[in-house]
C-alpha atoms as a PDB file:
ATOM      1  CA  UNK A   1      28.956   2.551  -3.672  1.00  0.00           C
ATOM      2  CA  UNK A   2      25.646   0.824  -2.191  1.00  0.00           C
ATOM      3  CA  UNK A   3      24.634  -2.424  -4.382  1.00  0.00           C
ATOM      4  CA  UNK A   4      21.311  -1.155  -3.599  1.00  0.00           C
ATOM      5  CA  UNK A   5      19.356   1.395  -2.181  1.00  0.00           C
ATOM      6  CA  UNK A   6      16.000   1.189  -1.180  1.00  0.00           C
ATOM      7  CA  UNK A   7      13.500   4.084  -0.690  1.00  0.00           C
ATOM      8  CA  UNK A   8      10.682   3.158   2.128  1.00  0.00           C
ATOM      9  CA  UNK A   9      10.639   1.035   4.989  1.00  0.00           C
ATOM     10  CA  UNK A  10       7.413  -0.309   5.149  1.00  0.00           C
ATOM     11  CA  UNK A  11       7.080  -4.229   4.676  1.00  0.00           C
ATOM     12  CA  UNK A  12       8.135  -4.415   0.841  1.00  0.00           C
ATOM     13  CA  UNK A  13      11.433  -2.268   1.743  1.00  0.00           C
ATOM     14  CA  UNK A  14      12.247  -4.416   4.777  1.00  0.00           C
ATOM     15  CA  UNK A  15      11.401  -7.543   2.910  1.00  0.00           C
ATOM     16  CA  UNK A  16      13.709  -6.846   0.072  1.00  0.00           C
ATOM     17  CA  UNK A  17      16.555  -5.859   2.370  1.00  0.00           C
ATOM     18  CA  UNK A  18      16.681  -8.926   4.478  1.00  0.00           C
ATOM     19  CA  UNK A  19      16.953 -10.717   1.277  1.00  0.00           C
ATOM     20  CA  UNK A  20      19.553  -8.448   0.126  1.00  0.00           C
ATOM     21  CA  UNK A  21      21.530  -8.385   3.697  1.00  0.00           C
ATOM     22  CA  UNK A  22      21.474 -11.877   3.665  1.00  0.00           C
ATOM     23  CA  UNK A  23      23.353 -12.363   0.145  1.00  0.00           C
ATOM     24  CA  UNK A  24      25.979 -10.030   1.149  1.00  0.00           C
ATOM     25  CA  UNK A  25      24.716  -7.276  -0.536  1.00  0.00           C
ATOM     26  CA  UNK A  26      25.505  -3.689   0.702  1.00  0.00           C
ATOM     27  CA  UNK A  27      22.210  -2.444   1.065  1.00  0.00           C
ATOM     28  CA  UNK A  28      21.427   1.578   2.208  1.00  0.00           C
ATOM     29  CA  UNK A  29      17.753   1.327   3.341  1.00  0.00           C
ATOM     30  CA  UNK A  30      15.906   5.102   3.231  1.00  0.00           C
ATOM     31  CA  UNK A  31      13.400   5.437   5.899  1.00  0.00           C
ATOM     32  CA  UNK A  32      11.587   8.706   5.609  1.00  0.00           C
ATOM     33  CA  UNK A  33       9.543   7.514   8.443  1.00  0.00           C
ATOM     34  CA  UNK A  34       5.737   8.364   7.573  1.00  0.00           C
ATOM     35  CA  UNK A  35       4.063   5.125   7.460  1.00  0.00           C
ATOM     36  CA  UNK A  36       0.692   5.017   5.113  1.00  0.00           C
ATOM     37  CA  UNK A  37      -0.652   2.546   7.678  1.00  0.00           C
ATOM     38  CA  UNK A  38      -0.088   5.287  10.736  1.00  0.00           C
ATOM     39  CA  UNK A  39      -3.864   5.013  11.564  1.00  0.00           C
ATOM     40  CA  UNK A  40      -3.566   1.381  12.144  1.00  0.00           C
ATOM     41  CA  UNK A  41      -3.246   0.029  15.559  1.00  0.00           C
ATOM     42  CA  UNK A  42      -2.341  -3.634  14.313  1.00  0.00           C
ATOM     43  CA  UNK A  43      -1.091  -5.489  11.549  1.00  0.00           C
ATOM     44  CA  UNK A  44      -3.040  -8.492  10.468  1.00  0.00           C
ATOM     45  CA  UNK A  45      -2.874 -11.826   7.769  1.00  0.00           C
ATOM     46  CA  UNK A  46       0.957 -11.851   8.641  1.00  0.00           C
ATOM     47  CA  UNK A  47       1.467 -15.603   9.928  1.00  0.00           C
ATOM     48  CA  UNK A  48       3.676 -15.424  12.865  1.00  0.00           C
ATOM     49  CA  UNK A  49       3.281 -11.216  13.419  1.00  0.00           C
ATOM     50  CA  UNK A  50      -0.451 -11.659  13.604  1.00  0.00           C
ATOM     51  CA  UNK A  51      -1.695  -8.604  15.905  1.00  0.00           C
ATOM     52  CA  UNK A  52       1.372  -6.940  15.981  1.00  0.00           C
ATOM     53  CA  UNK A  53       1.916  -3.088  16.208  1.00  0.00           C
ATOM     54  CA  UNK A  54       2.773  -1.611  13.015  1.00  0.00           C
ATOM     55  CA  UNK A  55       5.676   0.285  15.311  1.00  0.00           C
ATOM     56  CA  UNK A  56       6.563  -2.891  16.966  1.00  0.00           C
ATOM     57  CA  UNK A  57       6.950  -4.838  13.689  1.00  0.00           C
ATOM     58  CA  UNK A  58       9.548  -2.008  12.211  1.00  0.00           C
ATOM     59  CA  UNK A  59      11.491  -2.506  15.389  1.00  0.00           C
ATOM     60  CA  UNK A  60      11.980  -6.155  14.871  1.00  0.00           C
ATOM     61  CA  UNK A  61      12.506  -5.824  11.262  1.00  0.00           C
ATOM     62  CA  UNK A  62      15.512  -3.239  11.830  1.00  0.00           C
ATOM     63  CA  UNK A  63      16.843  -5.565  14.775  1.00  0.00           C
ATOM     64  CA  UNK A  64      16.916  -8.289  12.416  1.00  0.00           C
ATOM     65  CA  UNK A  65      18.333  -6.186   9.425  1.00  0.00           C
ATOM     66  CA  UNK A  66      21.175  -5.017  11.677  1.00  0.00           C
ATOM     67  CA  UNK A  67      22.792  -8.519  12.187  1.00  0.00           C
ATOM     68  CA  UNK A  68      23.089  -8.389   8.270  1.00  0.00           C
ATOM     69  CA  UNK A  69      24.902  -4.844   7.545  1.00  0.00           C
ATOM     70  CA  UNK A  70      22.011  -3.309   6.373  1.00  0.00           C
ATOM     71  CA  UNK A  71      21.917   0.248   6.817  1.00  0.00           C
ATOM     72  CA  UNK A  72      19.043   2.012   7.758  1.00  0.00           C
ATOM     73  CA  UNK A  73      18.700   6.289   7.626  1.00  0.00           C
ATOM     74  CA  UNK A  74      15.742   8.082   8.995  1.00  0.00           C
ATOM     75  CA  UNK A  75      15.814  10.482   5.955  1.00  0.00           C
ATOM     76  CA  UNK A  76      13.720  11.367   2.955  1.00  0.00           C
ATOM     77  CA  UNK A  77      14.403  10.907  -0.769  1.00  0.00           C
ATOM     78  CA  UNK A  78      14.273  13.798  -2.910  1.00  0.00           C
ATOM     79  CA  UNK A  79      15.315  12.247  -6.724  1.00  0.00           C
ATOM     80  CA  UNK A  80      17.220  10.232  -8.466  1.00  0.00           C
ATOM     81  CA  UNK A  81      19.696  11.226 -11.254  1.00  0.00           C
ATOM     82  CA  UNK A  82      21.915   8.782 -13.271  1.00  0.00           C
ATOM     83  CA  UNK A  83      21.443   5.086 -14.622  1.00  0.00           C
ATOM     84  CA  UNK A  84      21.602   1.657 -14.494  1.00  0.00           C
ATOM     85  CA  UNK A  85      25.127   1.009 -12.204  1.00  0.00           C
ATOM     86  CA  UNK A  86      25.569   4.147 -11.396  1.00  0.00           C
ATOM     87  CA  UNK A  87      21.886   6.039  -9.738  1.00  0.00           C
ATOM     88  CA  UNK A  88      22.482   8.828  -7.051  1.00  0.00           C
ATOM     89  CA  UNK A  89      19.808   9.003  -5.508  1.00  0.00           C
ATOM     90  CA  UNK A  90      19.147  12.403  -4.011  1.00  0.00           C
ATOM     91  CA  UNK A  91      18.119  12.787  -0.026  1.00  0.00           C
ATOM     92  CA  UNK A  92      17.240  16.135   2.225  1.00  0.00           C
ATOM     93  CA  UNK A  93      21.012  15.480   3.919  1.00  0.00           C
ATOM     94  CA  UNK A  94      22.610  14.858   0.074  1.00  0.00           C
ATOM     95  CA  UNK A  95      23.248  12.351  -2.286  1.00  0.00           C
ATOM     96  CA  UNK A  96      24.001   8.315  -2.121  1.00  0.00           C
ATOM     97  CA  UNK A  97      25.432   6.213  -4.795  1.00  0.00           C
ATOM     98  CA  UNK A  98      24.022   2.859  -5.514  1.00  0.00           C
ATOM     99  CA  UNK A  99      24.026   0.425  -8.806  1.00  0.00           C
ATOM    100  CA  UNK A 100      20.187  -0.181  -8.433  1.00  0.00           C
ATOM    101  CA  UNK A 101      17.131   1.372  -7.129  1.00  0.00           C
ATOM    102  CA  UNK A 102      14.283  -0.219  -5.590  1.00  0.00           C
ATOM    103  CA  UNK A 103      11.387   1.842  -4.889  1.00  0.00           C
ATOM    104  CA  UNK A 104       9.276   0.865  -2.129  1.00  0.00           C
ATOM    105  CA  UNK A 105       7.594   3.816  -0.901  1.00  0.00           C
ATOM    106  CA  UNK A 106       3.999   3.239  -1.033  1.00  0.00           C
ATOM    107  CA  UNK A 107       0.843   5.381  -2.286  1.00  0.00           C
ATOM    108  CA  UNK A 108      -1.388   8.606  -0.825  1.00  0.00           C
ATOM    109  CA  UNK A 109      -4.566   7.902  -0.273  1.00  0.00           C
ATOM    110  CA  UNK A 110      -6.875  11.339  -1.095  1.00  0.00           C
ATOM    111  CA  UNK A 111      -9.126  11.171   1.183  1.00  0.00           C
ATOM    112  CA  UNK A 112     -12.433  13.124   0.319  1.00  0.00           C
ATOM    113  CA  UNK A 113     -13.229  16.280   2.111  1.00  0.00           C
ATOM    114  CA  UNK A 114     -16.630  14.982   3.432  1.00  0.00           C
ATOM    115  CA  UNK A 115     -17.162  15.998   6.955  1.00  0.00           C
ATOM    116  CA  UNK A 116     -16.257  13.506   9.678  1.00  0.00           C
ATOM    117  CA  UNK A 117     -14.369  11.258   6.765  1.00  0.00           C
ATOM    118  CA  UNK A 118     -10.623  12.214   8.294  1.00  0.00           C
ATOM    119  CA  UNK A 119     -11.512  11.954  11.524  1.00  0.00           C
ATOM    120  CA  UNK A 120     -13.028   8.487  11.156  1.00  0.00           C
ATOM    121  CA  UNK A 121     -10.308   7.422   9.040  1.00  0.00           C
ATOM    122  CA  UNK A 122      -8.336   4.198  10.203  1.00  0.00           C
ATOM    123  CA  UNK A 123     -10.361   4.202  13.542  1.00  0.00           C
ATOM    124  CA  UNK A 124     -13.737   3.635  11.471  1.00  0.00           C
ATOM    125  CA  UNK A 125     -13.516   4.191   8.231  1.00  0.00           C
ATOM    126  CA  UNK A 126     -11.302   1.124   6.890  1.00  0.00           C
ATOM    127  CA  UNK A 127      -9.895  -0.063   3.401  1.00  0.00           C
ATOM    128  CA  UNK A 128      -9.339  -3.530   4.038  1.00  0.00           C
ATOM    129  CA  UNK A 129     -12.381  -5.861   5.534  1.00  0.00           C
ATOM    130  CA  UNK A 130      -9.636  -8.636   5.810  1.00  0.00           C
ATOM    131  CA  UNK A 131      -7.316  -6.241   7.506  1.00  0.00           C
ATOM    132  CA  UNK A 132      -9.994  -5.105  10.098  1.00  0.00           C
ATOM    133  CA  UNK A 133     -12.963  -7.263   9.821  1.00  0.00           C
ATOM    134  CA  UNK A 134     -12.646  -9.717  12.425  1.00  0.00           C
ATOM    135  CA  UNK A 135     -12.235  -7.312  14.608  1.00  0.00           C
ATOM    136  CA  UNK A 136     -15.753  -5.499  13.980  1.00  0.00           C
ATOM    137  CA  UNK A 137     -17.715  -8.476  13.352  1.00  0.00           C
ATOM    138  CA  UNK A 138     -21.169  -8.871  13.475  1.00  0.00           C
ATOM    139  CA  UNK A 139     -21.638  -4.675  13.668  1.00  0.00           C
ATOM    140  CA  UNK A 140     -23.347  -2.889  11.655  1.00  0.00           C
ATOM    141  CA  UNK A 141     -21.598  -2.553   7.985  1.00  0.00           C
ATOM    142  CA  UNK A 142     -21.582   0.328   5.236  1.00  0.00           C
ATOM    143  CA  UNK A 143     -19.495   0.143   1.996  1.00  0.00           C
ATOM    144  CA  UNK A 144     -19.043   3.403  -0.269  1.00  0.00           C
ATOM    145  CA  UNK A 145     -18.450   1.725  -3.438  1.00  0.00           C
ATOM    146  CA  UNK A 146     -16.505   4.126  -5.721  1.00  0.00           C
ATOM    147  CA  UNK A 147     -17.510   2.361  -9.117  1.00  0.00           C
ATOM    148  CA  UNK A 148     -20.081   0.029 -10.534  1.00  0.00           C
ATOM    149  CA  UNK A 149     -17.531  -2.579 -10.615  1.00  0.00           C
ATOM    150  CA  UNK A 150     -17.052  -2.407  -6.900  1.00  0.00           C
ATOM    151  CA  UNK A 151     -20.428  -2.523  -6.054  1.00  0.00           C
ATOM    152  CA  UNK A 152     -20.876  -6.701  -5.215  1.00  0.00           C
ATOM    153  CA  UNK A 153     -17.807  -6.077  -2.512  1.00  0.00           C
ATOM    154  CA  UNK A 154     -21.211  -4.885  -0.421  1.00  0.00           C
ATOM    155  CA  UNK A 155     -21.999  -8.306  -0.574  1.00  0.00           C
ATOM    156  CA  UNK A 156     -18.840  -9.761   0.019  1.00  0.00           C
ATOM    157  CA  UNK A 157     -19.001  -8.028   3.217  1.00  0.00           C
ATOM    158  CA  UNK A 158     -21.522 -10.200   4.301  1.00  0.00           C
ATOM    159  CA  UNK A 159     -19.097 -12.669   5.536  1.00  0.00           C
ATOM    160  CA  UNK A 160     -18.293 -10.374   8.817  1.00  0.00           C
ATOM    161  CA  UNK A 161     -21.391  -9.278   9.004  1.00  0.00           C
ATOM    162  CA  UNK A 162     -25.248  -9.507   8.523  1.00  0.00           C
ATOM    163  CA  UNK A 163     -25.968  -5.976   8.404  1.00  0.00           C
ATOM    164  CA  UNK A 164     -24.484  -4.367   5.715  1.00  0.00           C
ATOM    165  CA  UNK A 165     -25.672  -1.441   4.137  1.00  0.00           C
ATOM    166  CA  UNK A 166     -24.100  -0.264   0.575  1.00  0.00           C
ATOM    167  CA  UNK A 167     -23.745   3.497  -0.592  1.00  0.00           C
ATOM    168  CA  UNK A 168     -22.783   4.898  -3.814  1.00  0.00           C
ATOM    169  CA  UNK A 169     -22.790   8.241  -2.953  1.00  0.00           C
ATOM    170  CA  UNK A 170     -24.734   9.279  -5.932  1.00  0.00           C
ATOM    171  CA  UNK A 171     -21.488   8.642  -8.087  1.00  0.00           C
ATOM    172  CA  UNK A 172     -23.169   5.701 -10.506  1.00  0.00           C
ATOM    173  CA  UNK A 173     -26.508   4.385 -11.452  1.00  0.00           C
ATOM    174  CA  UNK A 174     -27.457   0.645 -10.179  1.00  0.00           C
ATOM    175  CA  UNK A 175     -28.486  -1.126 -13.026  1.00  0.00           C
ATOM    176  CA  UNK A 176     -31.592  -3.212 -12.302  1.00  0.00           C
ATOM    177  CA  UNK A 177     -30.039  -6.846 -12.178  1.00  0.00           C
ATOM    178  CA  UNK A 178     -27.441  -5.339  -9.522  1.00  0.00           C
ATOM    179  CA  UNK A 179     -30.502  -3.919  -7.500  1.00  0.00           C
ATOM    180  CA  UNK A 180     -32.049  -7.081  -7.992  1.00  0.00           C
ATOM    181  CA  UNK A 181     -29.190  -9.172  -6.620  1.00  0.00           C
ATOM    182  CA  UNK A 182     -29.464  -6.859  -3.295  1.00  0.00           C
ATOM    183  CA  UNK A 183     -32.629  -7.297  -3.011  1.00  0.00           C
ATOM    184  CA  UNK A 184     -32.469 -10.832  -3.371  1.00  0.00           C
ATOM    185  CA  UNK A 185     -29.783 -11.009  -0.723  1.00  0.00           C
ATOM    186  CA  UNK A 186     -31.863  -8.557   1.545  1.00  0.00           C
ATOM    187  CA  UNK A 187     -28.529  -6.847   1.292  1.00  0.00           C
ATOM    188  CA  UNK A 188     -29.859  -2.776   1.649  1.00  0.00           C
ATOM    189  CA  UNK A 189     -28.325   0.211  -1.260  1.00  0.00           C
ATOM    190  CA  UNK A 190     -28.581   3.655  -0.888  1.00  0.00           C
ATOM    191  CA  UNK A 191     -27.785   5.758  -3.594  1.00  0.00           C
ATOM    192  CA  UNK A 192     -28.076   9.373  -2.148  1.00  0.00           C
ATOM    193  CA  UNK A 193     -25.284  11.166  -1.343  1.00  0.00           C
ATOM    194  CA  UNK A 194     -23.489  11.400   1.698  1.00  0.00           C
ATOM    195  CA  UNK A 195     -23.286  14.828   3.987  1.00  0.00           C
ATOM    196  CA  UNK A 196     -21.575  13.818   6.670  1.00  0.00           C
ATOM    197  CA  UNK A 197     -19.640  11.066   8.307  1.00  0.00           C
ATOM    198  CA  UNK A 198     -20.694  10.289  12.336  1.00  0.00           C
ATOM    199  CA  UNK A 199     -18.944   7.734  14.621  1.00  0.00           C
ATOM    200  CA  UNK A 200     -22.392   5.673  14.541  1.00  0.00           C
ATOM    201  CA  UNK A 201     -24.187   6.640  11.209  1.00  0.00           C
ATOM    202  CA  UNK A 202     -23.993   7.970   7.786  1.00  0.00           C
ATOM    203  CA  UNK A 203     -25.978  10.951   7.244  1.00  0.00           C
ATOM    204  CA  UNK A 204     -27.415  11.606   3.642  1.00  0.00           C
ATOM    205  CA  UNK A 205     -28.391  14.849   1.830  1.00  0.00           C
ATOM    206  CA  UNK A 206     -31.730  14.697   2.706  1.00  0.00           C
ATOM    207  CA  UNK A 207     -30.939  14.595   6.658  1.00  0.00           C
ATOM    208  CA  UNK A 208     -31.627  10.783   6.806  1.00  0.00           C
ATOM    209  CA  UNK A 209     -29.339   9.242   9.171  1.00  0.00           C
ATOM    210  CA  UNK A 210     -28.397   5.466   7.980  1.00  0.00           C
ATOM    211  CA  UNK A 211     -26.858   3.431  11.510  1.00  0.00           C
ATOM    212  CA  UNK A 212     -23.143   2.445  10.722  1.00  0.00           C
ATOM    213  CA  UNK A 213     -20.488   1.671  13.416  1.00  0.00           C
ATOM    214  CA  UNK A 214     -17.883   0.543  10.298  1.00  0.00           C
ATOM    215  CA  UNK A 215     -17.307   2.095   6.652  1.00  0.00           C
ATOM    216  CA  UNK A 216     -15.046   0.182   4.494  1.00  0.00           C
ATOM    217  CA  UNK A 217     -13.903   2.754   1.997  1.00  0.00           C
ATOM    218  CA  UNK A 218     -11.617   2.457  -0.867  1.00  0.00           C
ATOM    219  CA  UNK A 219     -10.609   6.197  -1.860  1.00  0.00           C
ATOM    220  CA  UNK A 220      -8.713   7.352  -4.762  1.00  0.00           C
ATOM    221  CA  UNK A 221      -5.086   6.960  -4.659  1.00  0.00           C
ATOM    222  CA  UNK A 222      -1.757   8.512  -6.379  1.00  0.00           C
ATOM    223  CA  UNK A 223       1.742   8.331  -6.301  1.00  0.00           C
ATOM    224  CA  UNK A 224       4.309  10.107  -3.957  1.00  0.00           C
ATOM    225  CA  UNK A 225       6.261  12.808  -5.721  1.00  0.00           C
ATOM    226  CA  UNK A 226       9.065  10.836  -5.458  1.00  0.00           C
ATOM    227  CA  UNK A 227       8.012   8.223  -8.056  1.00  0.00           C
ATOM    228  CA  UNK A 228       6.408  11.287 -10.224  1.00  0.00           C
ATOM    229  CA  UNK A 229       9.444  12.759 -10.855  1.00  0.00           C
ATOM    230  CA  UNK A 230      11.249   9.610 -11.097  1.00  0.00           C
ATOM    231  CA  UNK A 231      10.329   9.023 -14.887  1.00  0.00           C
ATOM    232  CA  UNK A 232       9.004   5.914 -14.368  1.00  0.00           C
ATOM    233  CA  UNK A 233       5.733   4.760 -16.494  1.00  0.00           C
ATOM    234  CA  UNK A 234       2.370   3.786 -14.993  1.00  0.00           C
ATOM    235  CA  UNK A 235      -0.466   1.615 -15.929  1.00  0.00           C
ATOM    236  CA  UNK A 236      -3.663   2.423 -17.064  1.00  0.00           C
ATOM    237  CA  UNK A 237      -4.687   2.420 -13.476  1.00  0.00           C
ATOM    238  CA  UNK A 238      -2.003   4.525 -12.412  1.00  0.00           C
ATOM    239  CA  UNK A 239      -0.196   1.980 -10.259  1.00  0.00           C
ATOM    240  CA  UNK A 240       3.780   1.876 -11.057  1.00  0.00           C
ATOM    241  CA  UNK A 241       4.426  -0.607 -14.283  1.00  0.00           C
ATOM    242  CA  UNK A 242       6.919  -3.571 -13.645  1.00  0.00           C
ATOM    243  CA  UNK A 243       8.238  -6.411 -15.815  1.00  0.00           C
ATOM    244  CA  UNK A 244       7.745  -9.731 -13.963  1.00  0.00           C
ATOM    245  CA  UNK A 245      10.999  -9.687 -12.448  1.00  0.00           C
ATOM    246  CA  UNK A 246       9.310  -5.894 -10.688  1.00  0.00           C
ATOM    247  CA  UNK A 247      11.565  -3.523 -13.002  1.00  0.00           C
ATOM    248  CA  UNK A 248      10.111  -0.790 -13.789  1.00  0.00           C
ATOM    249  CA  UNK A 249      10.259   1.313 -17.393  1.00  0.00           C
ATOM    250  CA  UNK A 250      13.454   2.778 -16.078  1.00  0.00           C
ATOM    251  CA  UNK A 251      16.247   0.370 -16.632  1.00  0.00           C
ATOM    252  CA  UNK A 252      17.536  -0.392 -13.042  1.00  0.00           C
ATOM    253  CA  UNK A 253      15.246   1.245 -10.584  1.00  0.00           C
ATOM    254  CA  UNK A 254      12.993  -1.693  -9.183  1.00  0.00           C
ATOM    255  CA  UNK A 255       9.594  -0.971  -7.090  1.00  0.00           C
ATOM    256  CA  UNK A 256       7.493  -3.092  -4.859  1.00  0.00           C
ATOM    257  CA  UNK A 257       4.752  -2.676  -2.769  1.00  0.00           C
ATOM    258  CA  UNK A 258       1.231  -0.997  -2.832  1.00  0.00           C
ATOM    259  CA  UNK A 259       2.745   1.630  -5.913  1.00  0.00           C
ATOM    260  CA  UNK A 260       2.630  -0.981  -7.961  1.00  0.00           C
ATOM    261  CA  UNK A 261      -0.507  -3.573  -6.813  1.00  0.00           C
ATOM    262  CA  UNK A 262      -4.358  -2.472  -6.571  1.00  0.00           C
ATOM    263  CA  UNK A 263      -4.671  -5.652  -4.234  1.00  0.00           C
ATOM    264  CA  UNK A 264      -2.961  -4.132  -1.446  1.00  0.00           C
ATOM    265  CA  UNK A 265      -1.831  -5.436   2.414  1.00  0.00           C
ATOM    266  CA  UNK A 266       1.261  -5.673   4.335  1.00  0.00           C
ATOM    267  CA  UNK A 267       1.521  -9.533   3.222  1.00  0.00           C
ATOM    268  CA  UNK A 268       1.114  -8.825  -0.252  1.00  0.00           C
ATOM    269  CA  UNK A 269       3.780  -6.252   0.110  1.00  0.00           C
ATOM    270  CA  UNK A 270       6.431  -8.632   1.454  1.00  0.00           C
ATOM    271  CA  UNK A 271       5.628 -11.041  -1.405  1.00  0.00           C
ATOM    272  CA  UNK A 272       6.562  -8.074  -3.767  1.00  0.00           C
ATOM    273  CA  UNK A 273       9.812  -6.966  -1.644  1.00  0.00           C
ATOM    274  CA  UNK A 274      11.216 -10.395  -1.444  1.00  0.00           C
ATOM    275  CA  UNK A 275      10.268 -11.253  -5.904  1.00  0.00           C
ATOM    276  CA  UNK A 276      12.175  -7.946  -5.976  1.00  0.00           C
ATOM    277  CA  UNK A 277      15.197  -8.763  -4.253  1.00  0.00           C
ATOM    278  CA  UNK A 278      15.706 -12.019  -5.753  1.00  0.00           C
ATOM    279  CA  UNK A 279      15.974 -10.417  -8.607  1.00  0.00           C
ATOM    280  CA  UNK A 280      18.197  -7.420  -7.987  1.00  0.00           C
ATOM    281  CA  UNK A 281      20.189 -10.321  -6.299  1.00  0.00           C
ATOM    282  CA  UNK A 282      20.841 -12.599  -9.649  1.00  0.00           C
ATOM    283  CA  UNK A 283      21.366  -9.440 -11.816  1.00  0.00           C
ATOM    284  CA  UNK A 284      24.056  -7.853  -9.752  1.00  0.00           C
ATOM    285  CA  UNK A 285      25.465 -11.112  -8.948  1.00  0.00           C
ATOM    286  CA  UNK A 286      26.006 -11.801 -12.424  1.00  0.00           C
ATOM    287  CA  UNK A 287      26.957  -8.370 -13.217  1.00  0.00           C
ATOM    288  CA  UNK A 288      29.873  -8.044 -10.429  1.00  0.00           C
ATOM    289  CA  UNK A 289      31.109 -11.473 -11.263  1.00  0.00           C
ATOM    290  CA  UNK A 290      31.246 -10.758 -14.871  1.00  0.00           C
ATOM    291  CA  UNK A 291      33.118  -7.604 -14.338  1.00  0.00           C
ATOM    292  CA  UNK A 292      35.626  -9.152 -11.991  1.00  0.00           C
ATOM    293  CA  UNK A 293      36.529 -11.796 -14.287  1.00  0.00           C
ATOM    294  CA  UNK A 294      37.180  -9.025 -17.005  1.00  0.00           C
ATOM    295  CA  UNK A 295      39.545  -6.946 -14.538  1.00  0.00           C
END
């Protein structure tokens, strides 16, 4: 019986099982081996890994794990039956047995169906401006705010670069303080809707062609079938719900990661994977010693 297994292999899952390794935990680590971050070419805000290969990171990560007993399958989880000390979770080459659960497998980002979006996607069209921004700097900007309440992140992009250029896609009205604030900032909005996506501009319904090298894009996201099935609640904003200590509604499965965080990033992640495995840690510490003692 695995102490714990975790489903996903991206930074939360590999934080949480060197945490886990390390405490002599017997850890089954389920890598189905599709990255959300495939796109990327580097990972960046990770102090030491700075720069580093998405690909490159994972193979120091598993080196690392190795040395600690943690076991690592390329395989994909199906389900998972059972409860609290006694989950199988379900796999395409059949079932494992572990006490607790820790989900770590990420979101699905829907990308729209606009033409040229997928193409441009992680090459230029990016989520994260602190993920990619440094790297662009000083280019010309556009920002496809999906939501009123997103719109000022136009502005915020102004901090990599002068020219920025905000769209809403026709999606919301701009109040007239917002268009104000802009204006005031000689910071451009354009509210027609988008046609199609080129690598160096942003054409609109009309046939007006707006000059962008970079889009920073936040589209909608949802949950991998996985944690749909799993029975496990989610919030209002349909991110996975945890207790402080990152258990979710159902009583020993555990998640971590971007499924459970709008603020998303491969730090951020780790953060998550390593709250989670301290936790999983003290409660199956206490647990097995308790049960010893009663034997």
């Amino acid at each position: 019986m695995n102490d714990v297994v975790i489903v996903g292999g991206g930074p939360a899952g590999l934080s949480a099982a060197l945490i886990l390794g390390r405490a002599r935990k017997r850890v089954l680590l389920l890598d189905a081996g599709t990255p959300r971050n495939a796109a990327a070419q580097e990972i960046h805000n990770f102090v030491t890994r700075d720069g580093t290969p998405p690909a490159e990171l994972r193979r120091i990560a598993h080196a690392e794990l190795a040395g600690y007993g943690v076991e690592i399958r390329d395989v994909r989880a199906t389900g998972i039956d059972g409860v609290r000390g006694a989950f199988e979770v379900q796999t395409e080459r059949g079932p494992v047995g572990a006490r607790r659960v820790l989900l770590a497998v990420g979101v699905i980002d829907e990308l729209p169906d606009t033409p040229g979006y997928r193409d441009l996607w992680g090459t230029a069209i990016f989520q994260c401006p602190y993920c990619h921004g440094w790297e662009v700097q000083g280019r010309a900007f556009g920002f496809l705010s999906p939501s009123l309440e997103m719109l000022d992140y136009g502005l915020v992009l102004r901090a990599w670069s002068d020219q920025v250029v905000t769209f809403t896609n026709g999606a919301f009205a701009v109040p007239p303080e917002a268009a104000a604030r802009f204006a005031a900032a000689n910071a451009p909005l354009e509210e027609r809707r988008i046609r199609h996506h080129h690598r160096d501009a942003i054409e609109l319904d009309d046939g007006t062609q707006v000059a962008v090298d970079v889009l920073f894009a936040r589209p909608p996201q949802r949950q991998t079938d996985l944690v749909r099935q799993s029975g496990v609640a989610l919030d209002d904003n349909g991110f996975v719900a945890v207790s402080p200590q990152m258990e979710t509604s159902r009583p020993g499965i555990y998640a971590a990661g971007d499924l459970v965080a709008k603020v998303q990033g491969a730090h951020f992640s780790v953060a998550a994977g390593a709250q989670a495995a301290h936790a999983l840690h003290r409660e199956l510490a206490i647990e097995l010693a308790t049960t010893r003692a009663l034997r």
